[in-house]
PDB file of N, CA and C in Angstrom:
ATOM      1  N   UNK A   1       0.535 -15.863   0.035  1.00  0.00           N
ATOM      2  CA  UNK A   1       1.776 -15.834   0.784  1.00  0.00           C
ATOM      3  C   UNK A   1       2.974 -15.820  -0.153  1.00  0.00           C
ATOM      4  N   UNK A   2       2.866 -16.494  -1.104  1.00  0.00           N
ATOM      5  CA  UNK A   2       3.715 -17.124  -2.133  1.00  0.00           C
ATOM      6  C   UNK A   2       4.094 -15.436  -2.683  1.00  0.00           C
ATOM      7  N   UNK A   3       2.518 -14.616  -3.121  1.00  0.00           N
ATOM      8  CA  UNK A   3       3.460 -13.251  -3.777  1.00  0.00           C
ATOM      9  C   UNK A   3       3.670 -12.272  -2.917  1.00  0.00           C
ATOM     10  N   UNK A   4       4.095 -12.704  -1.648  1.00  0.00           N
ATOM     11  CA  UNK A   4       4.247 -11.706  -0.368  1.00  0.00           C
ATOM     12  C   UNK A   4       5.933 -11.775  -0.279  1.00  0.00           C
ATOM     13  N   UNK A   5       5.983 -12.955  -0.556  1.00  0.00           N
ATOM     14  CA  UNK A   5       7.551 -13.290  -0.531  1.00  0.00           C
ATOM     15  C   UNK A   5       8.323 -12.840  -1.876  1.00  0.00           C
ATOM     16  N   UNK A   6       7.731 -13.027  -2.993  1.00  0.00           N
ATOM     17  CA  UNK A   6       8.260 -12.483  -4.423  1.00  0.00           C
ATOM     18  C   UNK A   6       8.264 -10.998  -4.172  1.00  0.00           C
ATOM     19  N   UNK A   7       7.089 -10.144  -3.884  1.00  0.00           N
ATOM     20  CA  UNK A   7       7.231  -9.590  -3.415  1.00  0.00           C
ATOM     21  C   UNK A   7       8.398  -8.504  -2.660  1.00  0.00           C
ATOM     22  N   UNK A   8       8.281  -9.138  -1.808  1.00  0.00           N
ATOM     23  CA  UNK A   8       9.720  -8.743  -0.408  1.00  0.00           C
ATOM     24  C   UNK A   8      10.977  -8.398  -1.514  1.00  0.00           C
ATOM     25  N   UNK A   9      11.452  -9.755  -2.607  1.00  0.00           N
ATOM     26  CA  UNK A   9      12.665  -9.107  -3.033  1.00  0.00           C
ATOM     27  C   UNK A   9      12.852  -7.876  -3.781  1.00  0.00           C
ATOM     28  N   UNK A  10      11.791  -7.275  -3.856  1.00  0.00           N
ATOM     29  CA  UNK A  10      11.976  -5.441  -4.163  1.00  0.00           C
ATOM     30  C   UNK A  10      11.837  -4.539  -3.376  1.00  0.00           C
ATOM     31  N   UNK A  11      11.316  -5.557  -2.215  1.00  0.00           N
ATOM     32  CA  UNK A  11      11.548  -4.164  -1.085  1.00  0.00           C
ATOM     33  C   UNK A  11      13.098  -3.807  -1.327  1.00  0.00           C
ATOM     34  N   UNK A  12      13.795  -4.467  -1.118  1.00  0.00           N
ATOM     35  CA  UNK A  12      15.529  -4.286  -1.051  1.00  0.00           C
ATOM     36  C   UNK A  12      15.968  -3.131  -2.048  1.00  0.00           C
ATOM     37  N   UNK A  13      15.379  -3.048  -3.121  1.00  0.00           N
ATOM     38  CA  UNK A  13      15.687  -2.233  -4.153  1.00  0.00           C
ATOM     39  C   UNK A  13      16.226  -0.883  -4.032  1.00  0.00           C
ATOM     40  N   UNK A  14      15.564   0.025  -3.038  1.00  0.00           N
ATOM     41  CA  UNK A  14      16.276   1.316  -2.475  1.00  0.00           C
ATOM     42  C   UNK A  14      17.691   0.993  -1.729  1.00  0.00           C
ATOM     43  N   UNK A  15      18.022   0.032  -1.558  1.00  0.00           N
ATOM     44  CA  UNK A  15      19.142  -0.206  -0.317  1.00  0.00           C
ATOM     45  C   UNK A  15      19.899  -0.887  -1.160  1.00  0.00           C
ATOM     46  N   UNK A  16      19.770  -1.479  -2.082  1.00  0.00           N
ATOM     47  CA  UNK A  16      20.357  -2.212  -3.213  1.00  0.00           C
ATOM     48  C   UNK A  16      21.754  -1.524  -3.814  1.00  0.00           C
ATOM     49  N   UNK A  17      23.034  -2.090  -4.241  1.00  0.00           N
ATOM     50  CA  UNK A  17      24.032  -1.650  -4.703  1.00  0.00           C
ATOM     51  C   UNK A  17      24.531  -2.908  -5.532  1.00  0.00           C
ATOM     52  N   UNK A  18      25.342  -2.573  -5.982  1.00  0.00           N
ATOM     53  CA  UNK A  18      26.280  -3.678  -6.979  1.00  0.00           C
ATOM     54  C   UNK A  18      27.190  -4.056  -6.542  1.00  0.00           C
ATOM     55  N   UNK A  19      27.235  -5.359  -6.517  1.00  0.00           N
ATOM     56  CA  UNK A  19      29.092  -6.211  -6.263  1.00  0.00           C
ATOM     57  C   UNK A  19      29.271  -6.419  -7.561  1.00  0.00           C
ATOM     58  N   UNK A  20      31.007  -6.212  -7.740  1.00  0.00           N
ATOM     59  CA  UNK A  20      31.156  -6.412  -8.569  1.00  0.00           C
ATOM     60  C   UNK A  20      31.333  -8.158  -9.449  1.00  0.00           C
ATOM     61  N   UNK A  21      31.071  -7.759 -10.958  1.00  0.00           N
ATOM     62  CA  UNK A  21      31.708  -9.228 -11.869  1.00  0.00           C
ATOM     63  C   UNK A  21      32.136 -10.217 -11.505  1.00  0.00           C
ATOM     64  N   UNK A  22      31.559 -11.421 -11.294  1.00  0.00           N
ATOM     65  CA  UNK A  22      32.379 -12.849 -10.561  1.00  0.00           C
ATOM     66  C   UNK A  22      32.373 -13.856 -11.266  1.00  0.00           C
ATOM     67  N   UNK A  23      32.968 -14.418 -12.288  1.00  0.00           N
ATOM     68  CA  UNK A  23      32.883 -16.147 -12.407  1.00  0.00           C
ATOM     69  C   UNK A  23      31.752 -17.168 -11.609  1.00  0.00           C
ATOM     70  N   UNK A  24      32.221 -16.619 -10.577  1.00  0.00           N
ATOM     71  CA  UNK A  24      30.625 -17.300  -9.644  1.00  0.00           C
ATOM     72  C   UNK A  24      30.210 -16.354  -8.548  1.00  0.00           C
ATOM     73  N   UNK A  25      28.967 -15.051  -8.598  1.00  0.00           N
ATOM     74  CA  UNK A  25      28.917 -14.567  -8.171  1.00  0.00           C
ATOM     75  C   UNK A  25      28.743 -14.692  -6.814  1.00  0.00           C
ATOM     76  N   UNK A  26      29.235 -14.395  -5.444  1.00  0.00           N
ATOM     77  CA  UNK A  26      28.627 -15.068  -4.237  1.00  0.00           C
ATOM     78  C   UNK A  26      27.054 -14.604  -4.259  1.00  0.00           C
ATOM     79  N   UNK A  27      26.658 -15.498  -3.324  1.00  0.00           N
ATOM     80  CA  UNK A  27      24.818 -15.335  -2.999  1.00  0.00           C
ATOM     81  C   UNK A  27      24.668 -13.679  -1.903  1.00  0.00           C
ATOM     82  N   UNK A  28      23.833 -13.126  -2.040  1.00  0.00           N
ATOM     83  CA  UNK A  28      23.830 -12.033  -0.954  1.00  0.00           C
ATOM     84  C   UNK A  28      22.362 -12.194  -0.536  1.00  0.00           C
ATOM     85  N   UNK A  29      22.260 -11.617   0.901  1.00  0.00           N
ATOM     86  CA  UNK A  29      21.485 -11.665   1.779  1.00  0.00           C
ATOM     87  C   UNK A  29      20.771 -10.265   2.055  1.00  0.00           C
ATOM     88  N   UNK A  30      19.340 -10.754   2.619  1.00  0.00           N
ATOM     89  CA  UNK A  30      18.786  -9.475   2.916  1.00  0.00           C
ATOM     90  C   UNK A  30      17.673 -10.015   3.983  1.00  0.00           C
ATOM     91  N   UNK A  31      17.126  -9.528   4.715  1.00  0.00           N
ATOM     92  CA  UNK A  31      15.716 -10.229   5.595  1.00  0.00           C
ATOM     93  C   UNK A  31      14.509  -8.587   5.231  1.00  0.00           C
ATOM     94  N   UNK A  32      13.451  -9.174   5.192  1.00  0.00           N
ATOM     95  CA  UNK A  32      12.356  -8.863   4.955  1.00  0.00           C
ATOM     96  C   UNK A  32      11.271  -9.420   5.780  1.00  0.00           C
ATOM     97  N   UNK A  33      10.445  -8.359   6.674  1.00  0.00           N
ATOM     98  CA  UNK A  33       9.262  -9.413   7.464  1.00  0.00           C
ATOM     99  C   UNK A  33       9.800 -10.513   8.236  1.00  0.00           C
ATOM    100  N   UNK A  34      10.434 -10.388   8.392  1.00  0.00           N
ATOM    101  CA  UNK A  34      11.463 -11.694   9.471  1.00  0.00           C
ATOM    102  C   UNK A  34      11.733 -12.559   8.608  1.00  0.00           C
ATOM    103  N   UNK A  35      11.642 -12.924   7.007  1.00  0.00           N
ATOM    104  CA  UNK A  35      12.257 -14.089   6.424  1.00  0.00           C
ATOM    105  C   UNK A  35      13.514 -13.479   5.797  1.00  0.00           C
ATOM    106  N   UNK A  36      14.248 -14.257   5.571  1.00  0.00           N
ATOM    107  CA  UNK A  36      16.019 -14.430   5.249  1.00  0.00           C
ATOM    108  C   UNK A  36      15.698 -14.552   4.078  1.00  0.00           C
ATOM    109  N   UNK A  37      16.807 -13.681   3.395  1.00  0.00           N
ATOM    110  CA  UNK A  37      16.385 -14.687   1.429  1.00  0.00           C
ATOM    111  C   UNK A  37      17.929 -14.182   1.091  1.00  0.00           C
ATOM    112  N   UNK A  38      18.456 -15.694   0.303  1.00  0.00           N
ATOM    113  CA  UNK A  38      19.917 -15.012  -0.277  1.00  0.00           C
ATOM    114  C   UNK A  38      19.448 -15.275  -1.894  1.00  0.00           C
ATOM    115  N   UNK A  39      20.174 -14.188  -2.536  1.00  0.00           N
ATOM    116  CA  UNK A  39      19.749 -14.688  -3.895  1.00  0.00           C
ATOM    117  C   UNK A  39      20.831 -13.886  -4.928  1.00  0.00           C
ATOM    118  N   UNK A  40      21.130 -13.929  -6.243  1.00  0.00           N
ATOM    119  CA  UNK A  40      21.815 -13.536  -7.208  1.00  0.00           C
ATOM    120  C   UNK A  40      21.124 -12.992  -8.424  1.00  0.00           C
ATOM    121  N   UNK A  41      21.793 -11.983  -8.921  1.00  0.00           N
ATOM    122  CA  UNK A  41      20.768 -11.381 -10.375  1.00  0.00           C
ATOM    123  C   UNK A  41      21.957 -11.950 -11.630  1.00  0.00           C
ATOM    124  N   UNK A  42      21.108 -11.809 -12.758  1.00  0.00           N
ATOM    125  CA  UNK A  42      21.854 -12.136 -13.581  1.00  0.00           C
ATOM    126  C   UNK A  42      21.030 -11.571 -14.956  1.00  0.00           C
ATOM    127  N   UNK A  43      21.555 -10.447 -15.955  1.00  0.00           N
ATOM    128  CA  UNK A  43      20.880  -9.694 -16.935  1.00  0.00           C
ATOM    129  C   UNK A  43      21.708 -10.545 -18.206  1.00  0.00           C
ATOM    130  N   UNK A  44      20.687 -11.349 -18.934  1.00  0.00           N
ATOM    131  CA  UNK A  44      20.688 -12.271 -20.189  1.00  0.00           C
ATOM    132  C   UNK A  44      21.026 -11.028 -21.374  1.00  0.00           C
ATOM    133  N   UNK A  45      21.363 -11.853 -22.178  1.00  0.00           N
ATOM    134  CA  UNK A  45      21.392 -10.816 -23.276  1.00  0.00           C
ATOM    135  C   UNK A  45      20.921 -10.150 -23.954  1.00  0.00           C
ATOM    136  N   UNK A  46      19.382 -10.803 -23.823  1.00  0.00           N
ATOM    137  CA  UNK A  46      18.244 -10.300 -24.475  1.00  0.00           C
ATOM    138  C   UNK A  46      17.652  -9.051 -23.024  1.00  0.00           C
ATOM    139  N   UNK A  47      17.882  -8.947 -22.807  1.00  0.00           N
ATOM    140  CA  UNK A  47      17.716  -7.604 -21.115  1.00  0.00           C
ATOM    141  C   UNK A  47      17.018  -8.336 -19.602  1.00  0.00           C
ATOM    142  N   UNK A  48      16.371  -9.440 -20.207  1.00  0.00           N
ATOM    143  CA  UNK A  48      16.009 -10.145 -19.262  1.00  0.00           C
ATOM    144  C   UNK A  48      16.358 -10.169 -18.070  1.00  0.00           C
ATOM    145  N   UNK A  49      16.218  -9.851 -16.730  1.00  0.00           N
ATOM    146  CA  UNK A  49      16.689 -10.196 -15.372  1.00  0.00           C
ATOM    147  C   UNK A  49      16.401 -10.877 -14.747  1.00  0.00           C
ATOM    148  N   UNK A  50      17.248 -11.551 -14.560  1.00  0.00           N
ATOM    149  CA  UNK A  50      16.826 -13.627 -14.138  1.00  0.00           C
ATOM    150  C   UNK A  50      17.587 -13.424 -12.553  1.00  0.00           C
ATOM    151  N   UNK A  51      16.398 -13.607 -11.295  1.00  0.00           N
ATOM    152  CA  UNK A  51      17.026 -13.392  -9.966  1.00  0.00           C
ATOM    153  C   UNK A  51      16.918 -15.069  -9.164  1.00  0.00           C
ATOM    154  N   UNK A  52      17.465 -15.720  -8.981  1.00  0.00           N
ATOM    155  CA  UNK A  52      17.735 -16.919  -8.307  1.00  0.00           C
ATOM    156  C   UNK A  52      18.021 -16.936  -6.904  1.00  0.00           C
ATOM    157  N   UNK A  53      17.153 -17.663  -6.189  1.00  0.00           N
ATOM    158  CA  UNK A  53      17.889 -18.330  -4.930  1.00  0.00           C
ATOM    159  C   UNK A  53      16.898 -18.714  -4.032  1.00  0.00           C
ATOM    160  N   UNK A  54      17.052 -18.525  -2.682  1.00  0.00           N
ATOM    161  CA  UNK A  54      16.152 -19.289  -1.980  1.00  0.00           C
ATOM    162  C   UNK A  54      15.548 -18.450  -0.576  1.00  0.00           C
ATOM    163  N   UNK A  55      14.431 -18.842   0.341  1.00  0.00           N
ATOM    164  CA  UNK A  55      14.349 -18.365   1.151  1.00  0.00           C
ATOM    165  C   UNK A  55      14.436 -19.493   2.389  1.00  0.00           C
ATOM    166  N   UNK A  56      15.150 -18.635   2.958  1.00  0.00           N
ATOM    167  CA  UNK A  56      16.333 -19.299   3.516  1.00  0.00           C
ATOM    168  C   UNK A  56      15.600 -20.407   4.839  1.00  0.00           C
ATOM    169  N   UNK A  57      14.409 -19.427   5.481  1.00  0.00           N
ATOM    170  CA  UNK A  57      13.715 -20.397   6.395  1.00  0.00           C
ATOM    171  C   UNK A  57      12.929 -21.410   5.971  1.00  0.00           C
ATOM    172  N   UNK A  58      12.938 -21.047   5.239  1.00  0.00           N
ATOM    173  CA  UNK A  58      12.018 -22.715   4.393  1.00  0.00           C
ATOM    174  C   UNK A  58      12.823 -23.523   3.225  1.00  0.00           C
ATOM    175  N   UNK A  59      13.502 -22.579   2.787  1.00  0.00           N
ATOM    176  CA  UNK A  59      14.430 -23.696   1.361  1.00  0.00           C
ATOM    177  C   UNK A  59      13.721 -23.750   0.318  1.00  0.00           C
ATOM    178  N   UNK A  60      12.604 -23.051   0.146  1.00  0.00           N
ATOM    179  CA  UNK A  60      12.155 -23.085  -0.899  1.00  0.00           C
ATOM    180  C   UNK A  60      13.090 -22.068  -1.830  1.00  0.00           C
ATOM    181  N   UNK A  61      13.190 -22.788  -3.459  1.00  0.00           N
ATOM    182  CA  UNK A  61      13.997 -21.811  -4.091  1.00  0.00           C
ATOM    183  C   UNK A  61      13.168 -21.114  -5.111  1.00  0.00           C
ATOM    184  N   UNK A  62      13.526 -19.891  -5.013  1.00  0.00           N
ATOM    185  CA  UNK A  62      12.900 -18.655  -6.049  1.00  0.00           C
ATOM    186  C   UNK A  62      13.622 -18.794  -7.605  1.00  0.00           C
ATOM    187  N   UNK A  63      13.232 -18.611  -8.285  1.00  0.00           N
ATOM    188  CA  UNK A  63      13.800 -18.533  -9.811  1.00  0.00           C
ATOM    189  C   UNK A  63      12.699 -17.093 -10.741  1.00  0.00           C
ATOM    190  N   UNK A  64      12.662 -15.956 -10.325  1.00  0.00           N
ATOM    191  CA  UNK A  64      12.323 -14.577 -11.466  1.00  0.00           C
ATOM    192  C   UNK A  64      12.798 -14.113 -12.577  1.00  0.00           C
ATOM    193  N   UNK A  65      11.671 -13.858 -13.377  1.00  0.00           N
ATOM    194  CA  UNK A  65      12.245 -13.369 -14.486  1.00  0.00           C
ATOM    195  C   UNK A  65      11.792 -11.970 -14.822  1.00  0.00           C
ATOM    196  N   UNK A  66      12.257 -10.904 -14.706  1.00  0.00           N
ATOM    197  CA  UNK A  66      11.956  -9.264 -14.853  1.00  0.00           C
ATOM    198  C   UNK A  66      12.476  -8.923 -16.188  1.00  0.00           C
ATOM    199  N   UNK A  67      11.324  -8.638 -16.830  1.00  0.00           N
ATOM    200  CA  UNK A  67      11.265  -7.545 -17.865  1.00  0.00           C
ATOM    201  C   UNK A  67      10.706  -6.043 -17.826  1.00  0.00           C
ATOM    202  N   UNK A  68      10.941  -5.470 -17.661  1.00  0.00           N
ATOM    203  CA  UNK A  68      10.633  -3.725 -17.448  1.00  0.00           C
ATOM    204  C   UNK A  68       9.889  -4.069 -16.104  1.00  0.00           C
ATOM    205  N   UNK A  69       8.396  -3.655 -16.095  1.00  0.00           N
ATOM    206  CA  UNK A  69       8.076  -3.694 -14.639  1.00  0.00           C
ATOM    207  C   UNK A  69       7.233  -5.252 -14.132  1.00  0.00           C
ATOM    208  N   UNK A  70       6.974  -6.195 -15.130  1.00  0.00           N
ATOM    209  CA  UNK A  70       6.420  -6.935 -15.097  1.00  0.00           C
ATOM    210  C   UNK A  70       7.671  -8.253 -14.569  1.00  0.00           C
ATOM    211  N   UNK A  71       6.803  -8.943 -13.853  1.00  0.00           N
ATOM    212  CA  UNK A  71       7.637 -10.308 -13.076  1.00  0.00           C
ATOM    213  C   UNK A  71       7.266 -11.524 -12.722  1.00  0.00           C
ATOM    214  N   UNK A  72       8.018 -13.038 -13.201  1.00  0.00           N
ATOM    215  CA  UNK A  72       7.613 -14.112 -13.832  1.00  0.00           C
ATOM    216  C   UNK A  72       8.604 -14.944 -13.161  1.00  0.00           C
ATOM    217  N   UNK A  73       7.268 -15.869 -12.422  1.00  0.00           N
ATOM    218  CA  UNK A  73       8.456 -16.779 -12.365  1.00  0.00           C
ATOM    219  C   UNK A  73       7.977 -17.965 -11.206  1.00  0.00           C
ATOM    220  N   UNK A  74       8.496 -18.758 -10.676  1.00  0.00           N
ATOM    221  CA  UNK A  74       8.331 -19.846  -9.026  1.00  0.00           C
ATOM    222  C   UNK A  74       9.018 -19.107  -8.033  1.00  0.00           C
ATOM    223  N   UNK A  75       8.142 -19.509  -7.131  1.00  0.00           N
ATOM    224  CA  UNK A  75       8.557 -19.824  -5.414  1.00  0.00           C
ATOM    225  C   UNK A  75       8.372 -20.696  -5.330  1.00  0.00           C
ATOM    226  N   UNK A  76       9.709 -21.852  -4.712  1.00  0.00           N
ATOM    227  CA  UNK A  76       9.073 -23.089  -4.350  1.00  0.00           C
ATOM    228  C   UNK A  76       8.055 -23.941  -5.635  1.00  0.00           C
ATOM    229  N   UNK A  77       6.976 -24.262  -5.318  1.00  0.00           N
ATOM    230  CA  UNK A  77       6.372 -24.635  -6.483  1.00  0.00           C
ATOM    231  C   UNK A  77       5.428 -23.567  -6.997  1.00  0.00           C
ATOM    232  N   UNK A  78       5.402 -22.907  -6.117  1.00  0.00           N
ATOM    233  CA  UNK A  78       4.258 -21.712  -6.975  1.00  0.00           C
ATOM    234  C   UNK A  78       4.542 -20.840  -8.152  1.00  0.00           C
ATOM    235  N   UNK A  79       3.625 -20.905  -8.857  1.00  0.00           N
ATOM    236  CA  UNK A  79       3.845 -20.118  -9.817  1.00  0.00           C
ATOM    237  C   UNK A  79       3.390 -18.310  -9.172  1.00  0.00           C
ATOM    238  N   UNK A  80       4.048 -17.249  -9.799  1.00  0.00           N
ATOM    239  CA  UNK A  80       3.808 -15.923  -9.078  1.00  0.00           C
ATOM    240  C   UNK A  80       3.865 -15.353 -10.703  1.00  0.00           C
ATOM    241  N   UNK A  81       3.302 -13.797 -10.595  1.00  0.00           N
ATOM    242  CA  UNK A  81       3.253 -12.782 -11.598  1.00  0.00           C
ATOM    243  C   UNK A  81       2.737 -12.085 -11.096  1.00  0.00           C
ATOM    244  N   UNK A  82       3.770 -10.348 -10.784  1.00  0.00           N
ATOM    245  CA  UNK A  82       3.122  -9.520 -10.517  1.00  0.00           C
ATOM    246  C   UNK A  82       3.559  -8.511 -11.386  1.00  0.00           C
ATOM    247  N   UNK A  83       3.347  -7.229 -10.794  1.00  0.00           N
ATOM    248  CA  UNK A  83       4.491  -6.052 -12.025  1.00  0.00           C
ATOM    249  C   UNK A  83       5.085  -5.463 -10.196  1.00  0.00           C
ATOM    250  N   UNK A  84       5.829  -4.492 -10.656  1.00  0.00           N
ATOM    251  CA  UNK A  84       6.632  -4.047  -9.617  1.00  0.00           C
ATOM    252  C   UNK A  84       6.684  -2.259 -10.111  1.00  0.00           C
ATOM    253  N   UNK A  85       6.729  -1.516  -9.136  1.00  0.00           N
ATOM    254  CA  UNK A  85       6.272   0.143  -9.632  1.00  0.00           C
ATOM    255  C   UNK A  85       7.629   0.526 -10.765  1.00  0.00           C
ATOM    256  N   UNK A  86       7.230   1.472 -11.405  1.00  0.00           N
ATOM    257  CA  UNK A  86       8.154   2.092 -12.628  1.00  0.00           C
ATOM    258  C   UNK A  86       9.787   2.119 -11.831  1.00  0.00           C
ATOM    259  N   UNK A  87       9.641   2.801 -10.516  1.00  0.00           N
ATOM    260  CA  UNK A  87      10.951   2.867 -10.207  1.00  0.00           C
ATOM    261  C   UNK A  87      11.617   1.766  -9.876  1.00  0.00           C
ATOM    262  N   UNK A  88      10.777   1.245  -9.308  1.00  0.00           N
ATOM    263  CA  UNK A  88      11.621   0.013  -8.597  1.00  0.00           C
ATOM    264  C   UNK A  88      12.041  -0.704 -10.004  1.00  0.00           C
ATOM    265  N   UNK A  89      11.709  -1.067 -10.716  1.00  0.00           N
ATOM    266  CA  UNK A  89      12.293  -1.173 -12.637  1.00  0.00           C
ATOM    267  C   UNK A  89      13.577  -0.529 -12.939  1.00  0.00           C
ATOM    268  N   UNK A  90      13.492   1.011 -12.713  1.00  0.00           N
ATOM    269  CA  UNK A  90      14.490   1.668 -13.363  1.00  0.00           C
ATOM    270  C   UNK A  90      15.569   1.102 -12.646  1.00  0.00           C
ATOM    271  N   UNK A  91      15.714   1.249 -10.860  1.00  0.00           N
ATOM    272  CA  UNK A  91      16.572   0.811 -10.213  1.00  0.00           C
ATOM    273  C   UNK A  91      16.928  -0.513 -10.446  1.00  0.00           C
ATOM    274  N   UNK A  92      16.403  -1.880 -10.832  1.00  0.00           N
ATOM    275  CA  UNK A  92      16.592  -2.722 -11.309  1.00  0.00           C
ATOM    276  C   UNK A  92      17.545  -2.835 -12.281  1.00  0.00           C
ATOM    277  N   UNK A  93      17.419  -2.054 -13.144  1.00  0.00           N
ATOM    278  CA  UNK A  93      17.496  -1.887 -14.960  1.00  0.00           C
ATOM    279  C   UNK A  93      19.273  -0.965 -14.538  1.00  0.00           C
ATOM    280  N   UNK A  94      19.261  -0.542 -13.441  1.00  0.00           N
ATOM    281  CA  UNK A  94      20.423  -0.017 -13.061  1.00  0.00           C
ATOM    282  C   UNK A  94      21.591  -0.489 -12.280  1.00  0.00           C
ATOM    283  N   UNK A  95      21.099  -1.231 -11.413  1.00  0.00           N
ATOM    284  CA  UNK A  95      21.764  -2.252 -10.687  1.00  0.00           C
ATOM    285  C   UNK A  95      22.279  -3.881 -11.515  1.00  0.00           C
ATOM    286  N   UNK A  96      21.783  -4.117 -12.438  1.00  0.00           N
ATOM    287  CA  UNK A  96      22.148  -4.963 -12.959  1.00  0.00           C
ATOM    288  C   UNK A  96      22.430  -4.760 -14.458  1.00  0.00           C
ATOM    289  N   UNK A  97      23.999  -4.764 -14.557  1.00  0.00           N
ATOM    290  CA  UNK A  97      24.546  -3.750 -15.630  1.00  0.00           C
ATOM    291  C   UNK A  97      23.946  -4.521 -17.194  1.00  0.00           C
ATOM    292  N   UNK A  98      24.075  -3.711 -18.214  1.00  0.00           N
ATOM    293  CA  UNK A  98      23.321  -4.515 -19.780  1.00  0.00           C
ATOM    294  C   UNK A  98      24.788  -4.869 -20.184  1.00  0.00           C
ATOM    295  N   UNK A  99      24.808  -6.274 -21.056  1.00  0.00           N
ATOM    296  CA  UNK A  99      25.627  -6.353 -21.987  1.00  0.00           C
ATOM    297  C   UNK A  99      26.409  -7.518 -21.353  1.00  0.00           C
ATOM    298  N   UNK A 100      26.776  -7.423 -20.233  1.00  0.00           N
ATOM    299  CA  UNK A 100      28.392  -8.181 -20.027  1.00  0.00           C
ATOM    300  C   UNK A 100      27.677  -9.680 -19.420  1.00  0.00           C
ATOM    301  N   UNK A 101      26.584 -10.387 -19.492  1.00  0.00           N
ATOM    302  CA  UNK A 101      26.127 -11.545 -19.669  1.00  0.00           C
ATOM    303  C   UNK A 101      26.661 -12.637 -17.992  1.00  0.00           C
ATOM    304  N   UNK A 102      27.475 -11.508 -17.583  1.00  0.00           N
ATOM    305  CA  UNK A 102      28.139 -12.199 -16.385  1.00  0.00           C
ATOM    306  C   UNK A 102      27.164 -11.907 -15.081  1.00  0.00           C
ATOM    307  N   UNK A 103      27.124 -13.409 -14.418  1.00  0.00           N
ATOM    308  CA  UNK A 103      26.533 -13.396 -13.256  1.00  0.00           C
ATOM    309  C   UNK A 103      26.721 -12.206 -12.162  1.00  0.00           C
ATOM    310  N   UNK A 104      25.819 -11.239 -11.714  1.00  0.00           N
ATOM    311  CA  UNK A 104      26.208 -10.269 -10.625  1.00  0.00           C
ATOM    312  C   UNK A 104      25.233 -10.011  -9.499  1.00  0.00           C
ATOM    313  N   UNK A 105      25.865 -10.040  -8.827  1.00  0.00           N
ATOM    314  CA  UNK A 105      24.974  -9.855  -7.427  1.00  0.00           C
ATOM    315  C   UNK A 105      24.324  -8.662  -7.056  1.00  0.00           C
ATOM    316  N   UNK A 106      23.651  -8.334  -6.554  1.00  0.00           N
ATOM    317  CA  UNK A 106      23.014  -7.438  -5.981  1.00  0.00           C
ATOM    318  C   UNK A 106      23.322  -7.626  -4.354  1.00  0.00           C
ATOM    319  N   UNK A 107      23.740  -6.417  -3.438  1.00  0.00           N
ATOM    320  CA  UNK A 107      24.064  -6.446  -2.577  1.00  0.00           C
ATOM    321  C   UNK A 107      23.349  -5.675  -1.865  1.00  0.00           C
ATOM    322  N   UNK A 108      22.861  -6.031  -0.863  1.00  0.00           N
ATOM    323  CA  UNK A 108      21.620  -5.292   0.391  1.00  0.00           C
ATOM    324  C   UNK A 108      22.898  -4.802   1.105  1.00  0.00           C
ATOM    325  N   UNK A 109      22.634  -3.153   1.294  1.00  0.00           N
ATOM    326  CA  UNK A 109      23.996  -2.466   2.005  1.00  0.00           C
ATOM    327  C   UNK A 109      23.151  -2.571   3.811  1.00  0.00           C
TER     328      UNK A 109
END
């Protein structure tokens, strides 16, 4: 169940756009399979994509870590690792800009 829900946050990926640069980025929302999940991306300096937040009907909080197609990280207490297809990567790798270390959201249009 646990990687059904890790999971889900790439379904969003085709529908996915960028908000811009925030000091504190707001949380954005998306539902998947009838669960709610708000969450934030954030690309480290080393390229890393670190996605945070929670699902919303249970409160359990997500914390991922994406490197190219491979993905690391908790739900709640579970530990998860899956990979995610080449594109859904590139779009990743695109939506969350390199370099500027600042928190940014990903926005479900």
């Amino acid at each position: 169940m646990r990687l059904v829900l890790a999971s889900a946050l790439f379904a969003i990926a085709p529908l996915a756009g960028i908000a811009a640069p925030a000091i504190a980025a707001p949380l954005q929302h998306f539902t998947q399979d009838g669960e709610d999940y708000s969450y934030s991306a954030q690309r480290r300096a080393d390229g890393l994509v670190v996605l945070r937040g929670t699902v919303d009907s249970t409160g359990d909080a997500f914390n991922l870590r994406v490197r190219g197609q491979q993905v690391d990280g908790r739900i709640g207490v579970s530990t998860v690792s899956f990979r995610v297809s080449p594109e859904t990567a590139t779009r990743l790798a695109e939506e969350v800009p390199v370099g500027s270390g600042a928190e940014t959201a990903l926005a479900a249009n």
